[in-house]
PDB file of N, CA and C in Angstrom:
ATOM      1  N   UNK A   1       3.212  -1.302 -32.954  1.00  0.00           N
ATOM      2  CA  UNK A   1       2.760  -1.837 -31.665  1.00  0.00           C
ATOM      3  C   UNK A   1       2.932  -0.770 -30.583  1.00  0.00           C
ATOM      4  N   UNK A   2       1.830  -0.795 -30.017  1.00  0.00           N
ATOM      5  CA  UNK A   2       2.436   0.365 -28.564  1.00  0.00           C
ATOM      6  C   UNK A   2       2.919  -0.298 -27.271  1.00  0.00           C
ATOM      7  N   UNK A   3       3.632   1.004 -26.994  1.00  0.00           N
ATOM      8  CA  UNK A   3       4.630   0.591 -25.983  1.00  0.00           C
ATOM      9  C   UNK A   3       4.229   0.758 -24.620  1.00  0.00           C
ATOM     10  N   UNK A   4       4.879   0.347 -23.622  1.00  0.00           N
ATOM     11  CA  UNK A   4       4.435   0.282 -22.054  1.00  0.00           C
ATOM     12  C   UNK A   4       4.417   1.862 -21.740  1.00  0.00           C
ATOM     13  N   UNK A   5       5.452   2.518 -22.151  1.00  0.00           N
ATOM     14  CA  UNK A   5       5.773   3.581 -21.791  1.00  0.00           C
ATOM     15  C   UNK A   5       4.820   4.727 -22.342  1.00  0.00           C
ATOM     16  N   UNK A   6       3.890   4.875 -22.838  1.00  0.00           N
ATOM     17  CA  UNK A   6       3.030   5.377 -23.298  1.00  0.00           C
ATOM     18  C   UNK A   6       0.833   4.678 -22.162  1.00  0.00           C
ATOM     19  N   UNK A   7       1.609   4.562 -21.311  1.00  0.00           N
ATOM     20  CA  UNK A   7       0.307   4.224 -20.770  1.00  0.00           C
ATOM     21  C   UNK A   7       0.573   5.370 -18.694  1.00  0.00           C
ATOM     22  N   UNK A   8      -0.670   5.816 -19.236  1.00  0.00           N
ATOM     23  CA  UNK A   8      -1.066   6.546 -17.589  1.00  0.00           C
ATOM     24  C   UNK A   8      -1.884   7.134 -17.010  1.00  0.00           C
ATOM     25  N   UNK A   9      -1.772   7.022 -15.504  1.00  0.00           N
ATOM     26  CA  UNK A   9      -3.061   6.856 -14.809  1.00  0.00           C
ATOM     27  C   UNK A   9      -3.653   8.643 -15.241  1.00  0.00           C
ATOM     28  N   UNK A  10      -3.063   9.573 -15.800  1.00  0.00           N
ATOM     29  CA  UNK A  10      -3.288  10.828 -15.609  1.00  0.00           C
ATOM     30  C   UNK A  10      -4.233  10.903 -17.458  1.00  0.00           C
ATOM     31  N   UNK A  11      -4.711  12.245 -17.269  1.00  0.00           N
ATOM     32  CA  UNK A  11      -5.789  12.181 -18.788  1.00  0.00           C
ATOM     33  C   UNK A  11      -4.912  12.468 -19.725  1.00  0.00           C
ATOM     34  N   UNK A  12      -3.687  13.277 -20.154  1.00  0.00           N
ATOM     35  CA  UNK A  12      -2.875  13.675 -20.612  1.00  0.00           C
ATOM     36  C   UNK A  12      -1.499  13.040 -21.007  1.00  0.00           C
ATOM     37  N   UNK A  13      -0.584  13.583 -22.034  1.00  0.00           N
ATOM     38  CA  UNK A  13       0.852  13.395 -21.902  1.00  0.00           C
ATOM     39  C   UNK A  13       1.308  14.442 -22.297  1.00  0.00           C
ATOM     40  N   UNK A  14       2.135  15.209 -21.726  1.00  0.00           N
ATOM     41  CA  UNK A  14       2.766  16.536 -21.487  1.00  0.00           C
ATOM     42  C   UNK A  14       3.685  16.833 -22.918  1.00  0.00           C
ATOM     43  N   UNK A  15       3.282  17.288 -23.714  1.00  0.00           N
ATOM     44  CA  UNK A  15       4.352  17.346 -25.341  1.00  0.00           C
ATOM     45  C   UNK A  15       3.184  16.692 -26.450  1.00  0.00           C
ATOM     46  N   UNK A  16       2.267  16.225 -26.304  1.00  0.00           N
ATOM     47  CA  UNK A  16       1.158  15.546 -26.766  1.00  0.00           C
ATOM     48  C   UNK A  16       0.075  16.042 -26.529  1.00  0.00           C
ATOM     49  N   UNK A  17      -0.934  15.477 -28.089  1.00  0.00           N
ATOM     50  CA  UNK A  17      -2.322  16.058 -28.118  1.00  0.00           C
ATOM     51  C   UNK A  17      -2.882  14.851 -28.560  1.00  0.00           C
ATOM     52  N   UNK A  18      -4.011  14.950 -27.942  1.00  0.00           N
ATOM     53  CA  UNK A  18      -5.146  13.382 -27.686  1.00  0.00           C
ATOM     54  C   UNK A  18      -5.780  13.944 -29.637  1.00  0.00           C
ATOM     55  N   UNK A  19      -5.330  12.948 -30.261  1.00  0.00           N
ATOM     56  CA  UNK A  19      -5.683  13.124 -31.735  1.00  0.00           C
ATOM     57  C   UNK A  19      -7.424  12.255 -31.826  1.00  0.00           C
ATOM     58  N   UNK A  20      -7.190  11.168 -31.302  1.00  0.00           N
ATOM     59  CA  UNK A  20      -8.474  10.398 -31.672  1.00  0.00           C
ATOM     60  C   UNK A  20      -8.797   9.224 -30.005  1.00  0.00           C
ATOM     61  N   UNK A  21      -9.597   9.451 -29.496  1.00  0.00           N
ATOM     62  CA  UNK A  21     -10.162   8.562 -28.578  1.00  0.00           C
ATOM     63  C   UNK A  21     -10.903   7.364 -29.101  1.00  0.00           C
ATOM     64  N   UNK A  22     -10.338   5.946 -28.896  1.00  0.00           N
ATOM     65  CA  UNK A  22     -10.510   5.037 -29.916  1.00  0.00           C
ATOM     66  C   UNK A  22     -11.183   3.582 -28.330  1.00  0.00           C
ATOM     67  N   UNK A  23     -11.780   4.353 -27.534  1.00  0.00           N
ATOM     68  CA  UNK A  23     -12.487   3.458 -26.636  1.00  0.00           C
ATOM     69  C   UNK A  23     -11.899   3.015 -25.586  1.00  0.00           C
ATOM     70  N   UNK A  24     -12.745   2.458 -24.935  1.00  0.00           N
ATOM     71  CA  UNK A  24     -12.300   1.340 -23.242  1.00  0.00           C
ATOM     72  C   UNK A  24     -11.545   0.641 -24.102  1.00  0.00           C
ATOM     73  N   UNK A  25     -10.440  -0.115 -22.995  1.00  0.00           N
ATOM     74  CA  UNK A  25      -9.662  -1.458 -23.071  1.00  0.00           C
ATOM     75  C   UNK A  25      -9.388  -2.170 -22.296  1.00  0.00           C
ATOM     76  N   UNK A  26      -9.403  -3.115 -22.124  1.00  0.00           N
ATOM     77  CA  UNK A  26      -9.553  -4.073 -20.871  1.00  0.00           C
ATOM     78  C   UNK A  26      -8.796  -5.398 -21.155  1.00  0.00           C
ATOM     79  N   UNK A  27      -7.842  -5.368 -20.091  1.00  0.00           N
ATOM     80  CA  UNK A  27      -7.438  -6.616 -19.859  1.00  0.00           C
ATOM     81  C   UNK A  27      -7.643  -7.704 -18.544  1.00  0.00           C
ATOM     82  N   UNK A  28      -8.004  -9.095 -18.804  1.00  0.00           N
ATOM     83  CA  UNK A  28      -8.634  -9.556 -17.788  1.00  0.00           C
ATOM     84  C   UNK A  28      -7.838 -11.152 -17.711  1.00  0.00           C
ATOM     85  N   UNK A  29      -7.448 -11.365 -15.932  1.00  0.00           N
ATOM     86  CA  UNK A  29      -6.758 -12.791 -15.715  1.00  0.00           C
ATOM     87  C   UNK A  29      -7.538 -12.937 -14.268  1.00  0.00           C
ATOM     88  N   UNK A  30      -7.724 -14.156 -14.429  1.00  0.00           N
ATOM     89  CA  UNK A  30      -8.569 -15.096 -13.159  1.00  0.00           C
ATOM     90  C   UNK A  30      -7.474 -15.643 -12.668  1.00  0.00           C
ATOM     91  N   UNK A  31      -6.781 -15.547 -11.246  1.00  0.00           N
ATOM     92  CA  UNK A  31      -6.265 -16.326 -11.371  1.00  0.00           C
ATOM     93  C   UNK A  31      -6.680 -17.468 -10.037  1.00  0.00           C
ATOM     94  N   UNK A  32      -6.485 -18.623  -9.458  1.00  0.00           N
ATOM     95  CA  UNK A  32      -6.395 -18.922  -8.335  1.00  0.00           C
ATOM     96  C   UNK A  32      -5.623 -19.901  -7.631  1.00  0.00           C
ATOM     97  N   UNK A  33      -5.338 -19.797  -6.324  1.00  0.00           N
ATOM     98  CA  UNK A  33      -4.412 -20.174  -5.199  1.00  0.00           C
ATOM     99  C   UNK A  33      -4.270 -21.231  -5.331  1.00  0.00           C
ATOM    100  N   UNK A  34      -3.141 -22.084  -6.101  1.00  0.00           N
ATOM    101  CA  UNK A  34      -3.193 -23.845  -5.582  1.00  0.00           C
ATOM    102  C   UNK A  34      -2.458 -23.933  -3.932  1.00  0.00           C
ATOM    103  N   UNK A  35      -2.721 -25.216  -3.926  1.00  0.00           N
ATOM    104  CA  UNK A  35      -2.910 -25.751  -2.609  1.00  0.00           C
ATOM    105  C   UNK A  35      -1.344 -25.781  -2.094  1.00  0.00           C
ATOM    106  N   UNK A  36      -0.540 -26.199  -2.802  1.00  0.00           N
ATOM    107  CA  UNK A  36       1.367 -25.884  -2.851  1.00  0.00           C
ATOM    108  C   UNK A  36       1.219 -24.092  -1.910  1.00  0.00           C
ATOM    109  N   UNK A  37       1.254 -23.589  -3.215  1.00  0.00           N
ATOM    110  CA  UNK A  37       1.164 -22.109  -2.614  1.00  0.00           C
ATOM    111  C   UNK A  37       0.876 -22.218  -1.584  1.00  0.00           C
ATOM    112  N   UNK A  38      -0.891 -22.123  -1.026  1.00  0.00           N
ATOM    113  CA  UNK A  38      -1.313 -21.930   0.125  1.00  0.00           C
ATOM    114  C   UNK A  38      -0.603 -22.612   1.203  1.00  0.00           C
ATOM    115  N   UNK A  39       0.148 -23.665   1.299  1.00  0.00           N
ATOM    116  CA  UNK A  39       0.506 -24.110   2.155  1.00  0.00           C
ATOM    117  C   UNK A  39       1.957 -23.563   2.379  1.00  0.00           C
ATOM    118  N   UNK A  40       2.298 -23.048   1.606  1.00  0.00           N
ATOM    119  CA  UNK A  40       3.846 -22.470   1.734  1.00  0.00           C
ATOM    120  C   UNK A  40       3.579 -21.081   2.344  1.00  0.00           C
ATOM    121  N   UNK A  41       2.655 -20.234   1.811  1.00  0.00           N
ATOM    122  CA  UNK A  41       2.195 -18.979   2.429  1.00  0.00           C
ATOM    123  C   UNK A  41       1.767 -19.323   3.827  1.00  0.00           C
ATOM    124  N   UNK A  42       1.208 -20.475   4.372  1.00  0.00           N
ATOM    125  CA  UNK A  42       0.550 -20.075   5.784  1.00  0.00           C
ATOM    126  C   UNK A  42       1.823 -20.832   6.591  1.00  0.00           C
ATOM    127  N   UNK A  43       3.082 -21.082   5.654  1.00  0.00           N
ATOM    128  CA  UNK A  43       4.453 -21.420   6.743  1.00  0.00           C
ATOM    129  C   UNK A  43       4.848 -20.142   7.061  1.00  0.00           C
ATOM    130  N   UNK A  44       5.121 -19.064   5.767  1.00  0.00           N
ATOM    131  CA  UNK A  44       5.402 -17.771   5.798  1.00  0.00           C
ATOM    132  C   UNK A  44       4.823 -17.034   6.858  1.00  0.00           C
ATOM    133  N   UNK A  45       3.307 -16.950   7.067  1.00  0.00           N
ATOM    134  CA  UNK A  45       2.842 -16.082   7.793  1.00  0.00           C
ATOM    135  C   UNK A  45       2.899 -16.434   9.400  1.00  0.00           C
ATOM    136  N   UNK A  46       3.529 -17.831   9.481  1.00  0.00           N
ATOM    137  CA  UNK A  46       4.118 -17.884  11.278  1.00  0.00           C
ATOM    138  C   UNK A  46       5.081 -17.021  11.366  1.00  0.00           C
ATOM    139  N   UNK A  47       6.240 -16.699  10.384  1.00  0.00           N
ATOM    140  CA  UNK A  47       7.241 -15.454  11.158  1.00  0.00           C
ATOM    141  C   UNK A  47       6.846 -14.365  10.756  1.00  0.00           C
ATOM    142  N   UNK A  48       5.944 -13.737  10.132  1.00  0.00           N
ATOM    143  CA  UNK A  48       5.260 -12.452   9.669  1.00  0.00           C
ATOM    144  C   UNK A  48       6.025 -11.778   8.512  1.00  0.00           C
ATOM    145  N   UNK A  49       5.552 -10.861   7.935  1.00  0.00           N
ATOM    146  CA  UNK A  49       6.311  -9.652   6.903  1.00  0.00           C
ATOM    147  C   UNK A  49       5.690  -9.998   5.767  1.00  0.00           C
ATOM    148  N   UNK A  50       6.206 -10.068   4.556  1.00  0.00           N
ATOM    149  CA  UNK A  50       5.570  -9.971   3.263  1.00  0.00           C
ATOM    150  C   UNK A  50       5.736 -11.796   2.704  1.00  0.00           C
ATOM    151  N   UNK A  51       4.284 -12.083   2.283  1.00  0.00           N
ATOM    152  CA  UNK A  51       4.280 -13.220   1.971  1.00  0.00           C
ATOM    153  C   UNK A  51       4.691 -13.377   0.474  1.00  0.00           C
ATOM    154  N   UNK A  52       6.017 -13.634   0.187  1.00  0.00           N
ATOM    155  CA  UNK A  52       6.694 -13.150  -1.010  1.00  0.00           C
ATOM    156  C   UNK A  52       5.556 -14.391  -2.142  1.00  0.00           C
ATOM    157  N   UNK A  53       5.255 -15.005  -1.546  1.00  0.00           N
ATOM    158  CA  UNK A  53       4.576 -16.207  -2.671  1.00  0.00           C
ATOM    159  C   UNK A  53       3.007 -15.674  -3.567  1.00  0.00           C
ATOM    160  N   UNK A  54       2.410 -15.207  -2.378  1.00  0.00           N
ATOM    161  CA  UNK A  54       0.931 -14.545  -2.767  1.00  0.00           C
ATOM    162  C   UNK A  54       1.759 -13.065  -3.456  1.00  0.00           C
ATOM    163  N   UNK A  55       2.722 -12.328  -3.181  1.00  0.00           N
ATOM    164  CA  UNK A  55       3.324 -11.017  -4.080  1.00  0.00           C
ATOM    165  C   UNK A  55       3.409 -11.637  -5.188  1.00  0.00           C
ATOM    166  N   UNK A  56       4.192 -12.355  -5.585  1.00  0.00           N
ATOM    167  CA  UNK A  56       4.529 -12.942  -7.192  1.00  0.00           C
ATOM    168  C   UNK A  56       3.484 -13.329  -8.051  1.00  0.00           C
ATOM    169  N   UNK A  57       2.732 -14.200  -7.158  1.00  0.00           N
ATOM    170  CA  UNK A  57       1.096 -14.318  -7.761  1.00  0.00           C
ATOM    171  C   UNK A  57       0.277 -13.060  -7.979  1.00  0.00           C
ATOM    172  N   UNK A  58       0.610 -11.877  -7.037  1.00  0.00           N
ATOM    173  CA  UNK A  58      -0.115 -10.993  -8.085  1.00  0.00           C
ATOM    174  C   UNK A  58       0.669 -10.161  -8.562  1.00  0.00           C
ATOM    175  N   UNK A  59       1.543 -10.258  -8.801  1.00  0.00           N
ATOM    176  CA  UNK A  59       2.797  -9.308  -9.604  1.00  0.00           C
ATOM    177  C   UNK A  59       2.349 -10.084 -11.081  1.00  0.00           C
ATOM    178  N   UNK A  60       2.468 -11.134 -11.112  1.00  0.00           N
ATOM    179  CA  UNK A  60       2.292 -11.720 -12.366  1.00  0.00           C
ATOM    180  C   UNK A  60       0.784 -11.706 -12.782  1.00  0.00           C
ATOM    181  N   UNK A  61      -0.140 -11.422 -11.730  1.00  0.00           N
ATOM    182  CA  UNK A  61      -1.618 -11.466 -12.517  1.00  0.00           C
ATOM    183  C   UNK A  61      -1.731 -10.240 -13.068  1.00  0.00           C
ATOM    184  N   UNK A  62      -0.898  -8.844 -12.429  1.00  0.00           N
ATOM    185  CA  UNK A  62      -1.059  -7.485 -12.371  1.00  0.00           C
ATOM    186  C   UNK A  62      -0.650  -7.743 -13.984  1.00  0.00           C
ATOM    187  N   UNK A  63       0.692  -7.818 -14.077  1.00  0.00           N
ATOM    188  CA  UNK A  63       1.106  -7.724 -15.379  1.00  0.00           C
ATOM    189  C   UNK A  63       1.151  -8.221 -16.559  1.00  0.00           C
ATOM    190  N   UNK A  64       0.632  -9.527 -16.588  1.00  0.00           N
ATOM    191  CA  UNK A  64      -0.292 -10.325 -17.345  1.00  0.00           C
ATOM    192  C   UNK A  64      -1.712  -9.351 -17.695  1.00  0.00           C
ATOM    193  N   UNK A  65      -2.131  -8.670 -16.983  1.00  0.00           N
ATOM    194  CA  UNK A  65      -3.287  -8.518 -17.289  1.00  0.00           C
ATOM    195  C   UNK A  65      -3.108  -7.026 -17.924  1.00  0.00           C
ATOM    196  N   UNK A  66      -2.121  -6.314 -17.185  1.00  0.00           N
ATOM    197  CA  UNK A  66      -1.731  -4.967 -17.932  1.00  0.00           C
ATOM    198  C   UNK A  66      -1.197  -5.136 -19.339  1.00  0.00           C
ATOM    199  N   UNK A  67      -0.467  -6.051 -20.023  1.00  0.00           N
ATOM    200  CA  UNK A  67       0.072  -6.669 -21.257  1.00  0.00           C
ATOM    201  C   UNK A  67      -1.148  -7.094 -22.211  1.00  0.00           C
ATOM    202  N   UNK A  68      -2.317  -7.611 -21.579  1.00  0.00           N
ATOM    203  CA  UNK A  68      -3.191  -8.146 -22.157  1.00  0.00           C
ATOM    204  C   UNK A  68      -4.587  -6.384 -22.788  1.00  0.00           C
ATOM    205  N   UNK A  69      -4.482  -5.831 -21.649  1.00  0.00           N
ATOM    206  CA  UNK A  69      -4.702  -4.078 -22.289  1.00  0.00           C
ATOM    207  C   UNK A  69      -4.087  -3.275 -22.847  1.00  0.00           C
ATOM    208  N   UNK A  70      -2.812  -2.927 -23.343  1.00  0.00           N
ATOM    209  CA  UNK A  70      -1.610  -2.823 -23.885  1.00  0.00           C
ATOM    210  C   UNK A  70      -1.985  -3.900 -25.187  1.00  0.00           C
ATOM    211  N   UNK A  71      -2.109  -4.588 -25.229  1.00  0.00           N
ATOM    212  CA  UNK A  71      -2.606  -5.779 -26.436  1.00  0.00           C
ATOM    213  C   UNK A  71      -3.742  -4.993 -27.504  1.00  0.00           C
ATOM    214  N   UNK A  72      -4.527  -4.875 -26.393  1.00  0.00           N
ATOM    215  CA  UNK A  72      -5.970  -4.483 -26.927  1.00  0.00           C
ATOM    216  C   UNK A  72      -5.947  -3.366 -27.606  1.00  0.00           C
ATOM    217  N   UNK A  73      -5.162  -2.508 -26.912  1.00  0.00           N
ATOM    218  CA  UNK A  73      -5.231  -0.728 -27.586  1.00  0.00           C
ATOM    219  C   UNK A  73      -4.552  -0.773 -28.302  1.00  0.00           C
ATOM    220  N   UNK A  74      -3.526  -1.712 -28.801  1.00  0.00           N
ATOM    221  CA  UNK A  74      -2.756  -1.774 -29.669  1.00  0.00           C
ATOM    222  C   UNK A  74      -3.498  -2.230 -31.328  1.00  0.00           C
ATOM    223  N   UNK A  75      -4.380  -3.462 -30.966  1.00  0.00           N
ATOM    224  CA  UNK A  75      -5.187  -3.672 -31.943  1.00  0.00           C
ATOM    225  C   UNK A  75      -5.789  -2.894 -32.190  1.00  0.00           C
ATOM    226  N   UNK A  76      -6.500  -1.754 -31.663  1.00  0.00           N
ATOM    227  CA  UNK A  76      -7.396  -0.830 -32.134  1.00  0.00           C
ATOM    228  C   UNK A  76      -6.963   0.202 -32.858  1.00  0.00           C
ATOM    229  N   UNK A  77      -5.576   0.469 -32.746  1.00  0.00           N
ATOM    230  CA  UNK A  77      -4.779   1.198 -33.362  1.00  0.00           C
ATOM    231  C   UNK A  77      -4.128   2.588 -32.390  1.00  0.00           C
ATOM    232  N   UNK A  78      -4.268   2.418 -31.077  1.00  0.00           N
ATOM    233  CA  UNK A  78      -3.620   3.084 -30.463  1.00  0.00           C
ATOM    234  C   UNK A  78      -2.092   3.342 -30.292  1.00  0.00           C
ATOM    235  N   UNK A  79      -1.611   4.476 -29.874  1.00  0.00           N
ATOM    236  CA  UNK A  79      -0.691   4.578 -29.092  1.00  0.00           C
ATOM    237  C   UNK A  79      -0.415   4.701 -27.859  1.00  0.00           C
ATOM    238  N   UNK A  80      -1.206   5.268 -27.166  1.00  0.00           N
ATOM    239  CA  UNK A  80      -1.132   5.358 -25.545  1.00  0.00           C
ATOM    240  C   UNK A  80      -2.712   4.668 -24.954  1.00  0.00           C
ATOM    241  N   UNK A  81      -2.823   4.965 -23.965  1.00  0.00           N
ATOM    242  CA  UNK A  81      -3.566   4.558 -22.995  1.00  0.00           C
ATOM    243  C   UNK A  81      -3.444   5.392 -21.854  1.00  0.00           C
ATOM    244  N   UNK A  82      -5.269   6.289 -21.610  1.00  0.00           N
ATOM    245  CA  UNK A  82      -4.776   7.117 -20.542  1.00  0.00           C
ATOM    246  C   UNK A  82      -5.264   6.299 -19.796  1.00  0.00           C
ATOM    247  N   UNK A  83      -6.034   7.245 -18.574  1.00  0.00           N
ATOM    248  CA  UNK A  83      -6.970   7.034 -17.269  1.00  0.00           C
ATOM    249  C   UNK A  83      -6.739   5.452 -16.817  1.00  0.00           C
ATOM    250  N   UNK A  84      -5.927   4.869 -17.025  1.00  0.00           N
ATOM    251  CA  UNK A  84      -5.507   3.623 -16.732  1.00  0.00           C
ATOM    252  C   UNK A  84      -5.850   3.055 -15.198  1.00  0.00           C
ATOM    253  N   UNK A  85      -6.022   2.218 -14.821  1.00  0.00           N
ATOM    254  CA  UNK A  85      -6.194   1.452 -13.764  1.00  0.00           C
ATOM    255  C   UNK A  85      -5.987   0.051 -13.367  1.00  0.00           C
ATOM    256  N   UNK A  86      -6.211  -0.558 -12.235  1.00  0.00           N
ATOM    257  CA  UNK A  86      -6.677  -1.568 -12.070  1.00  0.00           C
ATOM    258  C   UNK A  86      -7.815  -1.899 -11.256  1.00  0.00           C
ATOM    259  N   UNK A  87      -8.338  -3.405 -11.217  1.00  0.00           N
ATOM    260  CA  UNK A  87      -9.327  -3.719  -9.968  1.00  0.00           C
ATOM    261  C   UNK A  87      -9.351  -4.925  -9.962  1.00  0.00           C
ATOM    262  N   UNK A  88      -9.425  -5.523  -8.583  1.00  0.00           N
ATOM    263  CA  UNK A  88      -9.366  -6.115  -8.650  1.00  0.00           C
ATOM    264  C   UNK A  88     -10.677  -7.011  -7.727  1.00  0.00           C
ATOM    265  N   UNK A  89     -11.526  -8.076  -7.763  1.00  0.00           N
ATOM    266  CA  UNK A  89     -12.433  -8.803  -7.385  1.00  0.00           C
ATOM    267  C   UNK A  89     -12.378 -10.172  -6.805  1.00  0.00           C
ATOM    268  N   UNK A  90     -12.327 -10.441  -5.879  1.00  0.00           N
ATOM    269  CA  UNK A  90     -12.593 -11.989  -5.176  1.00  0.00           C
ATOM    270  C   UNK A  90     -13.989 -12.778  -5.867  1.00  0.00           C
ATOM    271  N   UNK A  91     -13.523 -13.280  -6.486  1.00  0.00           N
ATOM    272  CA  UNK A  91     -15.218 -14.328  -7.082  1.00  0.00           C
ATOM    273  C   UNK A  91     -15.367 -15.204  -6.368  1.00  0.00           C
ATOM    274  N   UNK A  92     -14.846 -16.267  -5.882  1.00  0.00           N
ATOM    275  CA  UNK A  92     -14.719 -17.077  -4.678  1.00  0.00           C
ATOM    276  C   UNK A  92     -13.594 -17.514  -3.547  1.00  0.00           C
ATOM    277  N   UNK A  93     -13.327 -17.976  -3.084  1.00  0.00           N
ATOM    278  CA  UNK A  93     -12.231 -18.015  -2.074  1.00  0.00           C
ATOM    279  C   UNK A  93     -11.140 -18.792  -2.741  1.00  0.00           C
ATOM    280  N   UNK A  94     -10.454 -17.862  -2.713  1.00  0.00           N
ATOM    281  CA  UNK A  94      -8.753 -18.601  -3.206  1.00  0.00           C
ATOM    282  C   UNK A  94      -9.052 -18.151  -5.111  1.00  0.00           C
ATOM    283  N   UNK A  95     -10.084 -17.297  -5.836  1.00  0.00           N
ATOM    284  CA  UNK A  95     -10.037 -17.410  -7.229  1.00  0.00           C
ATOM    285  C   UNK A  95     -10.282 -15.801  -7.354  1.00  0.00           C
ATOM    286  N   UNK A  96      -9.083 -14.941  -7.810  1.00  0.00           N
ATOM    287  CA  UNK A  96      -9.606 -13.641  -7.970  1.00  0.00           C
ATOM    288  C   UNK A  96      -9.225 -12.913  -9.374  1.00  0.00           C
ATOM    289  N   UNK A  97     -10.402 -12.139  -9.743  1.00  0.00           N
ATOM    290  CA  UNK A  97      -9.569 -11.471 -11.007  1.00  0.00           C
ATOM    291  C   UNK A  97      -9.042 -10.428 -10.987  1.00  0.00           C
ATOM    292  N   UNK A  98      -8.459 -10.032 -11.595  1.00  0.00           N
ATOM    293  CA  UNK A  98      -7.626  -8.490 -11.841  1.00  0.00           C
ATOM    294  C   UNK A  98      -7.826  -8.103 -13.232  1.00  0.00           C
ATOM    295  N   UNK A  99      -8.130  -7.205 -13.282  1.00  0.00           N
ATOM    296  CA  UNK A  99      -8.642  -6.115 -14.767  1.00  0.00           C
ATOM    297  C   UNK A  99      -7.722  -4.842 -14.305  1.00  0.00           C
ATOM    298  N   UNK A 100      -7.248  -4.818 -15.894  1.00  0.00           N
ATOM    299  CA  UNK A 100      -6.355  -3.713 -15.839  1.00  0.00           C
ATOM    300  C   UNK A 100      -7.100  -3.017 -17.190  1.00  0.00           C
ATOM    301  N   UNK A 101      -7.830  -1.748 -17.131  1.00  0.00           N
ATOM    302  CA  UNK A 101      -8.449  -0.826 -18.004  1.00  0.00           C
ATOM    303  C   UNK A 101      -7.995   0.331 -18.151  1.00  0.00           C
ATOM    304  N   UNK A 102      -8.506   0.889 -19.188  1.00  0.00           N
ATOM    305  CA  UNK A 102      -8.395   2.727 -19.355  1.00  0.00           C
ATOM    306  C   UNK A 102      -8.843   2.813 -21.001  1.00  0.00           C
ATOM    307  N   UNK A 103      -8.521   4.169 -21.051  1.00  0.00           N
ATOM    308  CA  UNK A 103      -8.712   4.630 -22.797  1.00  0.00           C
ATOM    309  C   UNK A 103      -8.028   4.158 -23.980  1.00  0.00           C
ATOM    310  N   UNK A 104      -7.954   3.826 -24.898  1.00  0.00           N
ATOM    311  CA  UNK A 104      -7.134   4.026 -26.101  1.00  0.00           C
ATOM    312  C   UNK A 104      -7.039   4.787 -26.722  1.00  0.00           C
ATOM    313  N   UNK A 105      -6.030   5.670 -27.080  1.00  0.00           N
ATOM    314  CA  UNK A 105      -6.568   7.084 -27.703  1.00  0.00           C
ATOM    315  C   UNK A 105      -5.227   7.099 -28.164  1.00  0.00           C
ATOM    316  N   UNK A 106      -4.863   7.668 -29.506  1.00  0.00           N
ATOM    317  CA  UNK A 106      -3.681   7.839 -30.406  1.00  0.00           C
ATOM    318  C   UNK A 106      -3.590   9.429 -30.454  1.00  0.00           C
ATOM    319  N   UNK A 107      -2.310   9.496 -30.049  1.00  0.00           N
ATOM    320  CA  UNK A 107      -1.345  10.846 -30.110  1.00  0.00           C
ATOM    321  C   UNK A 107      -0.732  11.272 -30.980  1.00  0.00           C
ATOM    322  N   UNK A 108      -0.435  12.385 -30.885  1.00  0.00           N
ATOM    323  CA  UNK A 108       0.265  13.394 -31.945  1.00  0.00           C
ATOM    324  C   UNK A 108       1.438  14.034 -31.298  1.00  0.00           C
ATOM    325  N   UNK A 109       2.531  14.396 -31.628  1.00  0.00           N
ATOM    326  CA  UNK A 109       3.403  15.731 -30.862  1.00  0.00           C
ATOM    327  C   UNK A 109       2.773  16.894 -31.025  1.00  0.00           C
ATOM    328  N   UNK A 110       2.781  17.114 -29.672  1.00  0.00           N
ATOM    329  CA  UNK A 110       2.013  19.021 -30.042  1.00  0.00           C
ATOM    330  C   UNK A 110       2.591  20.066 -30.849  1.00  0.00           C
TER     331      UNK A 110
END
């Protein structure tokens, strides 16, 4: 299984040689705002600073969805994952996805 620690935003890993490029991988979570939340966030945003409720919601979509690409390259038979990313899209109000992508490509020690 591959590990977290083997995934990055850069083309390379420094001690390593890209043996086989084994495709895109993509992980994908929809998630959206229930009405609890929203109403607890717009108490939050009368005294200002970080709306810790909408953070957790996407801390957990981020990494849900990074686990779910990490999944994928794993099935394909990877070990790492370069050019890694995320993005993320509003589809309608209060429902957004987050895709976390990059390469699968299995390494060697140089």
């Amino acid at each position: 299984m591959m590990g977290r620690e083997f995934v990055t935003t850069g083309l390379t890993f420094q001690g390593y040689v890209i043996e086989q490029e084994l495709g895109v991988v993509t992980g994908i979570v929809v998630r959206s705002r229930s009405v609890v939340g929203n109403f607890l966030a717009g108490l939050q945003t009368i005294f200002g600073g970080n709306i810790s409720i909408y953070t957790r919601l996407c801390e957990q979509a981020r990494n849900e969805a990074f686990e779910k690409m990490v999944h994928d390259a794993g099935g394909l038979g990877a070990n790492a994952v370069i050019a890694f990313r995320f993005d993320a899209t509003e589809i309608m109000s209060g429902v957004t996805e987050v895709l976390a992508y990059g390469t699968a490509v299995r390494l060697r020690p140089a």
